[in-house]
PDB file of N, CA and C in Angstrom:
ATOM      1  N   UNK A   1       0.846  -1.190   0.000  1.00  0.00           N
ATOM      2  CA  UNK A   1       0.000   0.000   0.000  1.00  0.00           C
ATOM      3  C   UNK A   1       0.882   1.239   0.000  1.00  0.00           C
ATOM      4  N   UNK A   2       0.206   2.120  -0.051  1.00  0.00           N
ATOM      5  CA  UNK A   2       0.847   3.728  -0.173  1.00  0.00           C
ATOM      6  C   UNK A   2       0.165   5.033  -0.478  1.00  0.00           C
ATOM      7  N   UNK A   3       0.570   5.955   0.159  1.00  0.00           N
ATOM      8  CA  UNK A   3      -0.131   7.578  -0.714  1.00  0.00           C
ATOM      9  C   UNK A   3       0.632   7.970  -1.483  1.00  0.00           C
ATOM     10  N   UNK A   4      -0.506   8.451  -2.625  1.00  0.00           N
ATOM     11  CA  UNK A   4      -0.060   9.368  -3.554  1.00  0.00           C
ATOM     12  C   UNK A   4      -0.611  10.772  -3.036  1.00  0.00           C
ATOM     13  N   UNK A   5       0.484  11.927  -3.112  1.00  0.00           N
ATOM     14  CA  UNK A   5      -0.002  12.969  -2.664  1.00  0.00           C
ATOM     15  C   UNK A   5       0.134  13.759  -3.853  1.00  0.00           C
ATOM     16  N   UNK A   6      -0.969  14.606  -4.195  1.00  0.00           N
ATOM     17  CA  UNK A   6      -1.053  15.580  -5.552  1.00  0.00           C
ATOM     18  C   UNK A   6      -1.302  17.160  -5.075  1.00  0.00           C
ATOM     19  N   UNK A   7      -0.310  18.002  -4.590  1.00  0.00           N
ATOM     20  CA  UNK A   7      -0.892  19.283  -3.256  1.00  0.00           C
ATOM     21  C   UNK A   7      -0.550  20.302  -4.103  1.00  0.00           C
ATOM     22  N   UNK A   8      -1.186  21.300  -3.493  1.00  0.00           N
ATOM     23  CA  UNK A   8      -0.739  22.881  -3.728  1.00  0.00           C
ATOM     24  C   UNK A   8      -1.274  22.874  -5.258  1.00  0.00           C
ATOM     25  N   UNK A   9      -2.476  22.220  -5.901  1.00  0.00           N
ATOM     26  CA  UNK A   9      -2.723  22.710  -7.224  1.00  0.00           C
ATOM     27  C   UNK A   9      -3.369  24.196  -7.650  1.00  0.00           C
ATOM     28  N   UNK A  10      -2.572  25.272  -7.895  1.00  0.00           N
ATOM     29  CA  UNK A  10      -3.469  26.688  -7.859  1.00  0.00           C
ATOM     30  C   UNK A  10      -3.938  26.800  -9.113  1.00  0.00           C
ATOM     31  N   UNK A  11      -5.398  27.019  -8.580  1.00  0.00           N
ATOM     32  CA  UNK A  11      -6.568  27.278  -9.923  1.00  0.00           C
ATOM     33  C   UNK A  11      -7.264  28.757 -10.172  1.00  0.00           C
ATOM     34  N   UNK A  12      -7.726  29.711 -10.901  1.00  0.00           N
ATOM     35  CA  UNK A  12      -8.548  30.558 -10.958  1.00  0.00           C
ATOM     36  C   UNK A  12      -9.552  30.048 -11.217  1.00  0.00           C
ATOM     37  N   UNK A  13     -10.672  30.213 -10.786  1.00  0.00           N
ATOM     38  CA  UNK A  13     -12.199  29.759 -11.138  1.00  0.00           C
ATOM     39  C   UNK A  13     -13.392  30.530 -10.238  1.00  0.00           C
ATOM     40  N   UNK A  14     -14.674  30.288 -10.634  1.00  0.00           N
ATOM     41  CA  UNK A  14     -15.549  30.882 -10.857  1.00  0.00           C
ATOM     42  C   UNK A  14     -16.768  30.253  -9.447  1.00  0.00           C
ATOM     43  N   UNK A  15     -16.582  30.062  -8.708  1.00  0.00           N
ATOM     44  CA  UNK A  15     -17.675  29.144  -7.529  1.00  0.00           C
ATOM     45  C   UNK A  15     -17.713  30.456  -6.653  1.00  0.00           C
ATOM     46  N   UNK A  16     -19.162  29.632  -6.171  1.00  0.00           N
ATOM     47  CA  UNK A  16     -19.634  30.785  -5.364  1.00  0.00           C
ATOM     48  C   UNK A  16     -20.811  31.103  -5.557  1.00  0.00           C
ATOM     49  N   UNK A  17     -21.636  31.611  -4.094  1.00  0.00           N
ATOM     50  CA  UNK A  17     -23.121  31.709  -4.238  1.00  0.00           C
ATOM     51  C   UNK A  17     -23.865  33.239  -4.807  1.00  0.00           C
ATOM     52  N   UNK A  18     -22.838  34.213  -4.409  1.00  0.00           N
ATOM     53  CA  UNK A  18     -22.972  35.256  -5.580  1.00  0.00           C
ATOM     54  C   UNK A  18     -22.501  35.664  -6.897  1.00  0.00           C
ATOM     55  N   UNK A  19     -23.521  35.937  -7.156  1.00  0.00           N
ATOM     56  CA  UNK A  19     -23.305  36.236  -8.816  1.00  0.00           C
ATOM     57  C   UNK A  19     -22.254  37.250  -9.249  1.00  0.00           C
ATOM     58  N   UNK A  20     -21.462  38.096  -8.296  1.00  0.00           N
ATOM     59  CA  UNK A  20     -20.341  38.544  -8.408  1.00  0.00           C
ATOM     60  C   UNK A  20     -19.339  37.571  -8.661  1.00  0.00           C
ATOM     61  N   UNK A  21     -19.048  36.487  -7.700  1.00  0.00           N
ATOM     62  CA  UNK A  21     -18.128  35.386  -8.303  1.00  0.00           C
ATOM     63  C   UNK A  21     -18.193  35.030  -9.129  1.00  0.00           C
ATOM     64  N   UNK A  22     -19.384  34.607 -10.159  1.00  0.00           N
ATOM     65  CA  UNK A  22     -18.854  33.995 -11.126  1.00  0.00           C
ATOM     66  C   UNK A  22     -18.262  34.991 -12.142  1.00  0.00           C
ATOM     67  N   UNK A  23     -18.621  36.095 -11.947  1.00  0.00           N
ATOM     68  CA  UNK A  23     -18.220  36.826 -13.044  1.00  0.00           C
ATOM     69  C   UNK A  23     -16.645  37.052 -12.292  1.00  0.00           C
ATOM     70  N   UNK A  24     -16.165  37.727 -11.027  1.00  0.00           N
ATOM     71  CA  UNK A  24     -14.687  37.744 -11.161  1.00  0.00           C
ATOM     72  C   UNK A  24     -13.858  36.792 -10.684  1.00  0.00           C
ATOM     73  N   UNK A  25     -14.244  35.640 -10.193  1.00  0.00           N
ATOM     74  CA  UNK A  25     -13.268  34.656  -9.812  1.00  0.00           C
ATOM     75  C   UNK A  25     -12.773  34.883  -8.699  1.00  0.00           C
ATOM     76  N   UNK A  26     -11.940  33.662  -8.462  1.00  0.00           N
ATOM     77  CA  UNK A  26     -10.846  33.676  -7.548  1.00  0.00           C
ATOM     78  C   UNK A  26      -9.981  33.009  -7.562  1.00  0.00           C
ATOM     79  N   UNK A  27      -9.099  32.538  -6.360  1.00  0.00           N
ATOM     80  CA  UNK A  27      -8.222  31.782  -6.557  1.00  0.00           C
ATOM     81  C   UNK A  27      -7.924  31.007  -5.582  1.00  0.00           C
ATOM     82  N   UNK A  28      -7.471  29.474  -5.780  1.00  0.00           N
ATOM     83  CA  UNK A  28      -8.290  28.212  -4.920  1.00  0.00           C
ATOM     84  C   UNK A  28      -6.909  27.625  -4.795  1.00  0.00           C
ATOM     85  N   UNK A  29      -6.864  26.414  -4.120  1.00  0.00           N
ATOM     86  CA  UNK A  29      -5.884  25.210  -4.381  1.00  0.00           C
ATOM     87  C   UNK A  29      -6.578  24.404  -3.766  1.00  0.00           C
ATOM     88  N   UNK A  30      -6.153  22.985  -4.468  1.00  0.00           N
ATOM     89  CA  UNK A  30      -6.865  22.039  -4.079  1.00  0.00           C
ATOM     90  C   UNK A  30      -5.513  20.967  -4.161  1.00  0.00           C
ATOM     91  N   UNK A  31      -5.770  20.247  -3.108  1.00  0.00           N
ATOM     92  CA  UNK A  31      -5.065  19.206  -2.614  1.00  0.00           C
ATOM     93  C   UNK A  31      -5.500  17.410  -2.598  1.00  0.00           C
ATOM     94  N   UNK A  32      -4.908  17.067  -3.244  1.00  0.00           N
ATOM     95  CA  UNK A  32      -5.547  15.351  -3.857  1.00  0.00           C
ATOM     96  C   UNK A  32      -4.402  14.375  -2.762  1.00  0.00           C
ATOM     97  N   UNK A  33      -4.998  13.435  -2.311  1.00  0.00           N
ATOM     98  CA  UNK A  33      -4.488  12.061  -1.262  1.00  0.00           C
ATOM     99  C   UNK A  33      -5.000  10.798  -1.867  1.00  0.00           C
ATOM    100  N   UNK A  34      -4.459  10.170  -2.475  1.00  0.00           N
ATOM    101  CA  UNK A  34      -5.113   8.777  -2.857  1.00  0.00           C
ATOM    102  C   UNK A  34      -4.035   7.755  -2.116  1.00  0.00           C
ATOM    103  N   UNK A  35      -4.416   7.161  -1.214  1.00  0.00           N
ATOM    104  CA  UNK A  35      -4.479   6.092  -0.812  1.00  0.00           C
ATOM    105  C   UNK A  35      -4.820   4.170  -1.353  1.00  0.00           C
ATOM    106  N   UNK A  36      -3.385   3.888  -2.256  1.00  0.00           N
ATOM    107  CA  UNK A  36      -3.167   2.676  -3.013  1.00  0.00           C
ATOM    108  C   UNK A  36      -2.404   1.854  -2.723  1.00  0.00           C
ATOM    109  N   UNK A  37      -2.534   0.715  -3.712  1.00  0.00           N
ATOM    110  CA  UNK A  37      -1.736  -0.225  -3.601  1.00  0.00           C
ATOM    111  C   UNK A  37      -0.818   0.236  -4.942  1.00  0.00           C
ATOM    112  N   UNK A  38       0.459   0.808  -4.811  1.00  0.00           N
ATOM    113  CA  UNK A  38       1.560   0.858  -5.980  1.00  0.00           C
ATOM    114  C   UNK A  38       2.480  -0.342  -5.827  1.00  0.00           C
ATOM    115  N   UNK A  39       2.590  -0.900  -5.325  1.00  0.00           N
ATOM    116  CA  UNK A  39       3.402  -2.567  -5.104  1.00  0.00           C
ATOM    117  C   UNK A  39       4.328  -2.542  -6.224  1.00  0.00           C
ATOM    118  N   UNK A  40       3.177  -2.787  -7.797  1.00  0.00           N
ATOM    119  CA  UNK A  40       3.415  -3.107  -9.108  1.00  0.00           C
ATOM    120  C   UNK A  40       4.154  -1.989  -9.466  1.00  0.00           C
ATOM    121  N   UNK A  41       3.939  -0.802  -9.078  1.00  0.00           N
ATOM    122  CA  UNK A  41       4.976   0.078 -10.087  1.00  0.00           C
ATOM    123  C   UNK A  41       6.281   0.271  -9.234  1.00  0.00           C
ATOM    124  N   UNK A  42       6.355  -0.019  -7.915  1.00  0.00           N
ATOM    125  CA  UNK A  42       7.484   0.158  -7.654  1.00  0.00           C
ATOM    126  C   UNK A  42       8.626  -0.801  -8.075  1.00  0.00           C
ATOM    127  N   UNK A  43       7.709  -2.125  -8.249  1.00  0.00           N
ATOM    128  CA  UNK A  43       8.603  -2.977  -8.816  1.00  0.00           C
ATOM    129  C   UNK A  43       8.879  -3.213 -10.591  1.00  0.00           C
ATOM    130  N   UNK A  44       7.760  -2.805 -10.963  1.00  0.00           N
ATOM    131  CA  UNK A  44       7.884  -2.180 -12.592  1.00  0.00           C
ATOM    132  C   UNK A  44       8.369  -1.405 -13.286  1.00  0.00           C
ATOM    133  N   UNK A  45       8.272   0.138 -12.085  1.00  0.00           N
ATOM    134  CA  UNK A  45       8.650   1.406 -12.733  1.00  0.00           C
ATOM    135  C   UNK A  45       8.161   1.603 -14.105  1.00  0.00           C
ATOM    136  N   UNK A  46       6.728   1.448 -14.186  1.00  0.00           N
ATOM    137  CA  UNK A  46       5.848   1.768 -15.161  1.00  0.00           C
ATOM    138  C   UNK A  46       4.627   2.529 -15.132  1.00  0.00           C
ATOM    139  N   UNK A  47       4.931   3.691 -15.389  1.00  0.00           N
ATOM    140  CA  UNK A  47       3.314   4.250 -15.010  1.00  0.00           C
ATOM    141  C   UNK A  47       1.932   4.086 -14.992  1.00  0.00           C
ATOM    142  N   UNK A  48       2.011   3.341 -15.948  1.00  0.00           N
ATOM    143  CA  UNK A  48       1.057   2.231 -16.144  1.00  0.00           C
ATOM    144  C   UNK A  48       0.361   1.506 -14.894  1.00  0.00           C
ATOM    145  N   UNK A  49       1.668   1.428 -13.820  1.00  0.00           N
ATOM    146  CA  UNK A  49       1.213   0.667 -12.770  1.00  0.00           C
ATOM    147  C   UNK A  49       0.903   1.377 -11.820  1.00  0.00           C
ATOM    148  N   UNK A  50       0.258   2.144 -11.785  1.00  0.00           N
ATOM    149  CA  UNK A  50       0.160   3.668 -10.903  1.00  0.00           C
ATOM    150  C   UNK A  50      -0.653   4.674 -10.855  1.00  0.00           C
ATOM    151  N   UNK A  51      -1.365   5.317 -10.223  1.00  0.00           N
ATOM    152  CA  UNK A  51      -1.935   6.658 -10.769  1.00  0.00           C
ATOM    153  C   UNK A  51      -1.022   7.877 -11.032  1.00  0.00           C
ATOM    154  N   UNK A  52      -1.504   8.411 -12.729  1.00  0.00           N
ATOM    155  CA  UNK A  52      -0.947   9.213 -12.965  1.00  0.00           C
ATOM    156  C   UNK A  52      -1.126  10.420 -12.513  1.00  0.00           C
ATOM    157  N   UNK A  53       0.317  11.121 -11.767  1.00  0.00           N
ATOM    158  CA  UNK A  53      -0.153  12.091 -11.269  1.00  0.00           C
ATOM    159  C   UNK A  53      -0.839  13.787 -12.613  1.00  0.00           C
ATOM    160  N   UNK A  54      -0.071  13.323 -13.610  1.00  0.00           N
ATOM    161  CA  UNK A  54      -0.788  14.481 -14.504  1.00  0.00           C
ATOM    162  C   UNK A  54      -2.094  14.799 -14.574  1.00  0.00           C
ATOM    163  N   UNK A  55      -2.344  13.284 -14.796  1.00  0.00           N
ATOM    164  CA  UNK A  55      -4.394  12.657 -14.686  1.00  0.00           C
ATOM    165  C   UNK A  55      -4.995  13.269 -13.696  1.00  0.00           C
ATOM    166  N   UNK A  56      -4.026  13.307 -12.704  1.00  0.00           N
ATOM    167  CA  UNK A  56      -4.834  13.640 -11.372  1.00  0.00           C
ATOM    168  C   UNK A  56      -5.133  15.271 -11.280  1.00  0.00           C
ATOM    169  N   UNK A  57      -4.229  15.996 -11.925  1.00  0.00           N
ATOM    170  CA  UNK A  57      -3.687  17.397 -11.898  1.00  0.00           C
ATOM    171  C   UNK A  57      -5.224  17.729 -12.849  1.00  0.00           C
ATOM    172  N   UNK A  58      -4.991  16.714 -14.727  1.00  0.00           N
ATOM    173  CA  UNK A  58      -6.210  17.560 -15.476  1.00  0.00           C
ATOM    174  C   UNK A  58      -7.602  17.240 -14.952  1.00  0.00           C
ATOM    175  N   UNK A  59      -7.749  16.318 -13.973  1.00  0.00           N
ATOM    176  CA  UNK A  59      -9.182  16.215 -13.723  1.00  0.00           C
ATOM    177  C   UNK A  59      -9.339  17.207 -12.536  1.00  0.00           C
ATOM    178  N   UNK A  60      -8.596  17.574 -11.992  1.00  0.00           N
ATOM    179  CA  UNK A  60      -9.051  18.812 -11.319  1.00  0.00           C
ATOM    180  C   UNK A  60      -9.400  19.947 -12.054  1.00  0.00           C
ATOM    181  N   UNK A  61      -8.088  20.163 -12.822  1.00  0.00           N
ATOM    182  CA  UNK A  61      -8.559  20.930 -13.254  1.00  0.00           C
ATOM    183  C   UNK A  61      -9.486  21.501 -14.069  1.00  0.00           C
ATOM    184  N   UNK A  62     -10.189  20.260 -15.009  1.00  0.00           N
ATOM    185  CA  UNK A  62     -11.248  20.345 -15.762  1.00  0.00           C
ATOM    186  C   UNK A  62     -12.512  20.288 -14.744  1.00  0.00           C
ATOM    187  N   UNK A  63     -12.764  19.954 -13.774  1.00  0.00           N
ATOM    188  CA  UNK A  63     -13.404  20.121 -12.520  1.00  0.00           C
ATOM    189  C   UNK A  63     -14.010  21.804 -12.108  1.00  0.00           C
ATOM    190  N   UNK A  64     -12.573  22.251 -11.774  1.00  0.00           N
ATOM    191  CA  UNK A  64     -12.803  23.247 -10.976  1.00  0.00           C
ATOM    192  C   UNK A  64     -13.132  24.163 -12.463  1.00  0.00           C
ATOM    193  N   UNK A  65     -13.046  23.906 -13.402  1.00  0.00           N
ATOM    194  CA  UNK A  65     -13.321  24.896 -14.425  1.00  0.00           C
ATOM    195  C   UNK A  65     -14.722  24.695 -15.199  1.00  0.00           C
ATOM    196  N   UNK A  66     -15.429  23.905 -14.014  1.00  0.00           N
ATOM    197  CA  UNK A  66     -17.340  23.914 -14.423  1.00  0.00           C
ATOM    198  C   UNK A  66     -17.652  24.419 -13.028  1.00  0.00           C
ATOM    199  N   UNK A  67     -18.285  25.625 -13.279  1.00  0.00           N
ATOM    200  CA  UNK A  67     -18.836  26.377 -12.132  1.00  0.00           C
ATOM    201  C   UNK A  67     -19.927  26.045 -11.493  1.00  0.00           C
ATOM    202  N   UNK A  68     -19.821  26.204  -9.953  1.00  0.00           N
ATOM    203  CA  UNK A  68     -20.515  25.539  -8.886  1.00  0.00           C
ATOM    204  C   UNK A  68     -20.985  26.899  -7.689  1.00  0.00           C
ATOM    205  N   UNK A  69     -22.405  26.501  -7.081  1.00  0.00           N
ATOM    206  CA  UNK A  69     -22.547  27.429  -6.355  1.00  0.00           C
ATOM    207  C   UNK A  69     -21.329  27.190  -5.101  1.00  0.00           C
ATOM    208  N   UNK A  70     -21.083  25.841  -4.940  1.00  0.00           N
ATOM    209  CA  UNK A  70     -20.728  25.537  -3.671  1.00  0.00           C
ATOM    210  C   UNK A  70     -19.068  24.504  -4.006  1.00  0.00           C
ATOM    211  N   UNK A  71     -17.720  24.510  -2.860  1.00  0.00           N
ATOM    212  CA  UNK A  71     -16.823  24.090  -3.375  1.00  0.00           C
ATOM    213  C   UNK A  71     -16.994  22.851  -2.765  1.00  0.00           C
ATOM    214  N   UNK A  72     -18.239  22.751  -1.889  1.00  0.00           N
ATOM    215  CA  UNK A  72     -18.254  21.034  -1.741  1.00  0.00           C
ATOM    216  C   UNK A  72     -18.658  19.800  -2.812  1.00  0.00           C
ATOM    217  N   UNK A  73     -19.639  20.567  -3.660  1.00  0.00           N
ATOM    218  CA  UNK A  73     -20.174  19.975  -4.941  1.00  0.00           C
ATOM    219  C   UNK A  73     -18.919  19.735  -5.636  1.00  0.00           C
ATOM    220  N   UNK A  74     -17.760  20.879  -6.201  1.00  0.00           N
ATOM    221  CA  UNK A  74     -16.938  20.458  -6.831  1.00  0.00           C
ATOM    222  C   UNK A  74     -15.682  19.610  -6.338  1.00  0.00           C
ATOM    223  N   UNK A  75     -15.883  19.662  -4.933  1.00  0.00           N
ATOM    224  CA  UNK A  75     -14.742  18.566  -4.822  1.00  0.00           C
ATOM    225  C   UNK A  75     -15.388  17.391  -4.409  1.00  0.00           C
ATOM    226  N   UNK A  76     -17.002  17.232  -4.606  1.00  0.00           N
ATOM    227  CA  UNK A  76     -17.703  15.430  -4.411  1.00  0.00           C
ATOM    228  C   UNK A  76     -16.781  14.907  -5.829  1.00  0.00           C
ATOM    229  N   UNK A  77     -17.017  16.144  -7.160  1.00  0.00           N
ATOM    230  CA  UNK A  77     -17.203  15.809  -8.687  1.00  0.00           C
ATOM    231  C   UNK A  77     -15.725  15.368  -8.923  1.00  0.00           C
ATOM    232  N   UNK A  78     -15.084  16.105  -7.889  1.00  0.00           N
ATOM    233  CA  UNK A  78     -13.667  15.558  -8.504  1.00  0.00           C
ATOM    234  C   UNK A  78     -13.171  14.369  -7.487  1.00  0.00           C
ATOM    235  N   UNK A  79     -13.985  13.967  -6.078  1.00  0.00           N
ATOM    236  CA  UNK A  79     -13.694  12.615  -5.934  1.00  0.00           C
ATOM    237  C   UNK A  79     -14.031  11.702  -6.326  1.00  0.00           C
ATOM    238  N   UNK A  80     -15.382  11.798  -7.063  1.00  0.00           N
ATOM    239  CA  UNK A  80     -16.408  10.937  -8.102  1.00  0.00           C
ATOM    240  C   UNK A  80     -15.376  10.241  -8.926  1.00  0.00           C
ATOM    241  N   UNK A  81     -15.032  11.403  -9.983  1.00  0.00           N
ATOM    242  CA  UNK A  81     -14.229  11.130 -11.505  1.00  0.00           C
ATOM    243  C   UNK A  81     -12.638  10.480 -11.260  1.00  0.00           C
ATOM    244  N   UNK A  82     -11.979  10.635  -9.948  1.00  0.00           N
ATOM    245  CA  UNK A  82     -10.603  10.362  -9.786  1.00  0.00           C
ATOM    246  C   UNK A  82     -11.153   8.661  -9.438  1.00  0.00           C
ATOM    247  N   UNK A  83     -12.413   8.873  -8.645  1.00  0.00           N
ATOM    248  CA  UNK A  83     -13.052   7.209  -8.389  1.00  0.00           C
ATOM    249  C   UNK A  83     -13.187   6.139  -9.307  1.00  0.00           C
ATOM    250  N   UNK A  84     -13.733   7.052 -10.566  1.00  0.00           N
ATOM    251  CA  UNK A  84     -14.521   6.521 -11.743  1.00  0.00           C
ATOM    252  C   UNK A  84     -13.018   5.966 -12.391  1.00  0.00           C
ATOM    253  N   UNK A  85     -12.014   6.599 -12.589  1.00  0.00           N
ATOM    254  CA  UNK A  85     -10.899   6.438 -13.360  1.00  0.00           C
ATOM    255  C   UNK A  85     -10.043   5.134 -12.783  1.00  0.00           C
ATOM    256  N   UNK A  86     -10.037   5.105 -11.515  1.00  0.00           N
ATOM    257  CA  UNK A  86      -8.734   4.451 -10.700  1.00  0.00           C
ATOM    258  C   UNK A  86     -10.018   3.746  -9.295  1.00  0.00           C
ATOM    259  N   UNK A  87     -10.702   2.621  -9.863  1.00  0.00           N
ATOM    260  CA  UNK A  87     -11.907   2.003  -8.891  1.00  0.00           C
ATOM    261  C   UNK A  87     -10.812   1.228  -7.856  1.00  0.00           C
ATOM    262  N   UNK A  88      -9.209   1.201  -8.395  1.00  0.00           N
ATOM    263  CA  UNK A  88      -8.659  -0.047  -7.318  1.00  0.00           C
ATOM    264  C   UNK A  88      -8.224   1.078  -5.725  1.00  0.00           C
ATOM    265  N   UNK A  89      -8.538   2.331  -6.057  1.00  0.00           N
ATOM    266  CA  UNK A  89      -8.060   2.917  -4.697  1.00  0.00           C
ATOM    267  C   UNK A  89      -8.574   2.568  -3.774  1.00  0.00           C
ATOM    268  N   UNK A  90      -8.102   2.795  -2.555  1.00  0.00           N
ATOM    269  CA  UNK A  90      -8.840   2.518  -1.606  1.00  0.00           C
ATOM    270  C   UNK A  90      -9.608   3.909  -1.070  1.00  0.00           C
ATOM    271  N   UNK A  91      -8.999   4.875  -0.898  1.00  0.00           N
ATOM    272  CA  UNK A  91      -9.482   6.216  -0.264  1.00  0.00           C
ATOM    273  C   UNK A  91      -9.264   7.246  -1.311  1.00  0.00           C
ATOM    274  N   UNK A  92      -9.708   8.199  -1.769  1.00  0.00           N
ATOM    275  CA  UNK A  92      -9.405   9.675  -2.638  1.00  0.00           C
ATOM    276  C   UNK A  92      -9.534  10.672  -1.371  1.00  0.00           C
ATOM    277  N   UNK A  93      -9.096  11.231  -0.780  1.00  0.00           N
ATOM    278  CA  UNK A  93      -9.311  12.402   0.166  1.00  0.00           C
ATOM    279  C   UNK A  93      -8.994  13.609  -1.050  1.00  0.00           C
ATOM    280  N   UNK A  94      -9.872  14.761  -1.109  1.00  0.00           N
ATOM    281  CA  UNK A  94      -9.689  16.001  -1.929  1.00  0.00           C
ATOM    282  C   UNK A  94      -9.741  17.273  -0.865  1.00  0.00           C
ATOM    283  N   UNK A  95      -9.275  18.179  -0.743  1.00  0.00           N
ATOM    284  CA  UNK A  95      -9.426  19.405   0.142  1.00  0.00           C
ATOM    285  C   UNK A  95      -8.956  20.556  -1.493  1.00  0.00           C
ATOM    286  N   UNK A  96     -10.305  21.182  -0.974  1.00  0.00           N
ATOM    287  CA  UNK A  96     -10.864  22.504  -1.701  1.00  0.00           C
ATOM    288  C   UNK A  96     -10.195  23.747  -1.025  1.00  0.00           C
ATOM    289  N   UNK A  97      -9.534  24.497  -1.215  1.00  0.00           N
ATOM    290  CA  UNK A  97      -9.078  26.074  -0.400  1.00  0.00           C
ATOM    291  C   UNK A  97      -9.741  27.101  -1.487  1.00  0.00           C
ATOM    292  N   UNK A  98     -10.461  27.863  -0.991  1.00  0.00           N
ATOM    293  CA  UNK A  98     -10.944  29.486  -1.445  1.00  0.00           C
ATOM    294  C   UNK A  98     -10.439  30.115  -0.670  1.00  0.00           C
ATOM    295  N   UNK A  99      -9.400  30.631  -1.307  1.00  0.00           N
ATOM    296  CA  UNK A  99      -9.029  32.117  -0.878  1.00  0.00           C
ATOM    297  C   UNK A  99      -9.447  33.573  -1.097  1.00  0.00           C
ATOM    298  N   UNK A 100      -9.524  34.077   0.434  1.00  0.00           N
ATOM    299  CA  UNK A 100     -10.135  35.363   0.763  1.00  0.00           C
ATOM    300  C   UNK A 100     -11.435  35.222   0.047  1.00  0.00           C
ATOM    301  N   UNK A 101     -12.211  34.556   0.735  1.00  0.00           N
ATOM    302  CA  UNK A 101     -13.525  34.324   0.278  1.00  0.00           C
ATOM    303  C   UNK A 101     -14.542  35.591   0.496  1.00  0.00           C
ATOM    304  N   UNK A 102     -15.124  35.779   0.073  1.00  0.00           N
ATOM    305  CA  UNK A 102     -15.804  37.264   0.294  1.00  0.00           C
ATOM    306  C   UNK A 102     -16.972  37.221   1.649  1.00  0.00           C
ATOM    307  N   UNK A 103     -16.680  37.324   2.376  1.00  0.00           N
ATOM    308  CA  UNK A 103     -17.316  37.253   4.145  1.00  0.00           C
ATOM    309  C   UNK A 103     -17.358  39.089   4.278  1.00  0.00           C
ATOM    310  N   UNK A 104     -18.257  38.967   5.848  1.00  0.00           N
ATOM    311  CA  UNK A 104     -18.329  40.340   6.091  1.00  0.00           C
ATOM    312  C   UNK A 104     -16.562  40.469   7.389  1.00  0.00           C
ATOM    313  N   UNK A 105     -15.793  39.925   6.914  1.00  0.00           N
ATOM    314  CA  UNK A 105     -14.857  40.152   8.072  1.00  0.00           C
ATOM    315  C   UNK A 105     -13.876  39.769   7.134  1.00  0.00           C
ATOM    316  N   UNK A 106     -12.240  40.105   7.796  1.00  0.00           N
ATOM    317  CA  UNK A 106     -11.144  39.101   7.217  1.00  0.00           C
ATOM    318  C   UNK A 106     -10.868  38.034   7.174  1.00  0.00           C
ATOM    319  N   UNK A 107     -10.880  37.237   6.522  1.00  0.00           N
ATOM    320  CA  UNK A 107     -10.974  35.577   6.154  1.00  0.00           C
ATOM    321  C   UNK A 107     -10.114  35.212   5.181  1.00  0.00           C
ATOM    322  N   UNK A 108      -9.050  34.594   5.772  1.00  0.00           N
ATOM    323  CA  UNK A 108      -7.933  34.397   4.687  1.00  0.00           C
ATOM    324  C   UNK A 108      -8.678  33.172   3.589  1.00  0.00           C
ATOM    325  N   UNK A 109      -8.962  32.080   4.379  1.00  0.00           N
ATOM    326  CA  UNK A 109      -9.435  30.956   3.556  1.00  0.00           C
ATOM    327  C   UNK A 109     -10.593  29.969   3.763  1.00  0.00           C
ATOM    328  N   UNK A 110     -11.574  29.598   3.496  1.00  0.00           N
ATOM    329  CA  UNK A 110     -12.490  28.574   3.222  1.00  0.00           C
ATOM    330  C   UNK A 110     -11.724  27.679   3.148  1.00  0.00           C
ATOM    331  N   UNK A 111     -12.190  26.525   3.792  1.00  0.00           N
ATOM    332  CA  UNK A 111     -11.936  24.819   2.955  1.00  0.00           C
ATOM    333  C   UNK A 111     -12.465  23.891   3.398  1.00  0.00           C
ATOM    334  N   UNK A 112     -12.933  22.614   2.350  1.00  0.00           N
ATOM    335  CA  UNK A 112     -13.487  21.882   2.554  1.00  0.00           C
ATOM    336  C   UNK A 112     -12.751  20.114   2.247  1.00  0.00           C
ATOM    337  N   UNK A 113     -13.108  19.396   3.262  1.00  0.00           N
ATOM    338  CA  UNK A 113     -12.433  17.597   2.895  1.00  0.00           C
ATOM    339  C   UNK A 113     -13.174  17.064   2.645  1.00  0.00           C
ATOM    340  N   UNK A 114     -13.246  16.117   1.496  1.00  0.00           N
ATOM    341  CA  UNK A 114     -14.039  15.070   0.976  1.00  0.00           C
ATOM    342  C   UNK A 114     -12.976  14.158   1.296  1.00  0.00           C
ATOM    343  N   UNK A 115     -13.798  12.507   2.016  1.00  0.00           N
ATOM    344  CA  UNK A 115     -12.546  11.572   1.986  1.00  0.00           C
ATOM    345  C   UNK A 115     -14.148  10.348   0.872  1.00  0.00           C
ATOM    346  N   UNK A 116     -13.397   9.838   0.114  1.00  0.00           N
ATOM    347  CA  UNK A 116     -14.284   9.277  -0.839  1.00  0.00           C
ATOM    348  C   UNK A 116     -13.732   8.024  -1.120  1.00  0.00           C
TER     349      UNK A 116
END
């Protein structure tokens, strides 16, 4: 067994329950944990035997770039699809960060964990 850790991915995108967000954005990172069995690629050294971490990078990012009122919806969608791709994981954990989310106070960051 083993983690794959996929962190610090920074995105601009469009979520959020006012209609000001979608029009100016913001800026997020989202952090991917998959929890596998790599056995085979360590002894292969074939990517093949492995989740790819690029894979992991464009399905976020094609994710976070369909707009959502809410960043829990988009990080169910992106533990869904990392699920749908790679069924032998055992765990996908995803954490969503919105930064300086628009509150009536200073708020550096929002975030949310999906463990899937």
């Amino acid at each position: 067994m083993g983690i794959i850790r996929v962190e610090g991915i920074r995105l601009y995108a469009f979520h959020g329950c006012l209609e000001e967000e979608g029009r100016i954005g913001g800026e997020y990172t989202v952090d991917v944990t998959i929890d596998t069995d790599f056995t085979k690629a360590a002894l292969s050294d074939e990517l093949i035997d492995t989740v790819d971490y690029c894979e992991v990078f464009e399905v976020v990012k094609a994710e976070m770039a369909i707009r959502a009122k809410l960043i829990e919806h988009v990080g169910q969608r992106i533990v869904d699809r990392l699920r749908k791709n790679h069924p032998q994981t055992k765990t996908i954990q995803v954490r969503v960060i919105k930064h300086v989310p628009p509150m009536n106070g200073p708020v550096q960051q929002v975030s949310i964990e999906i463990v899937g």
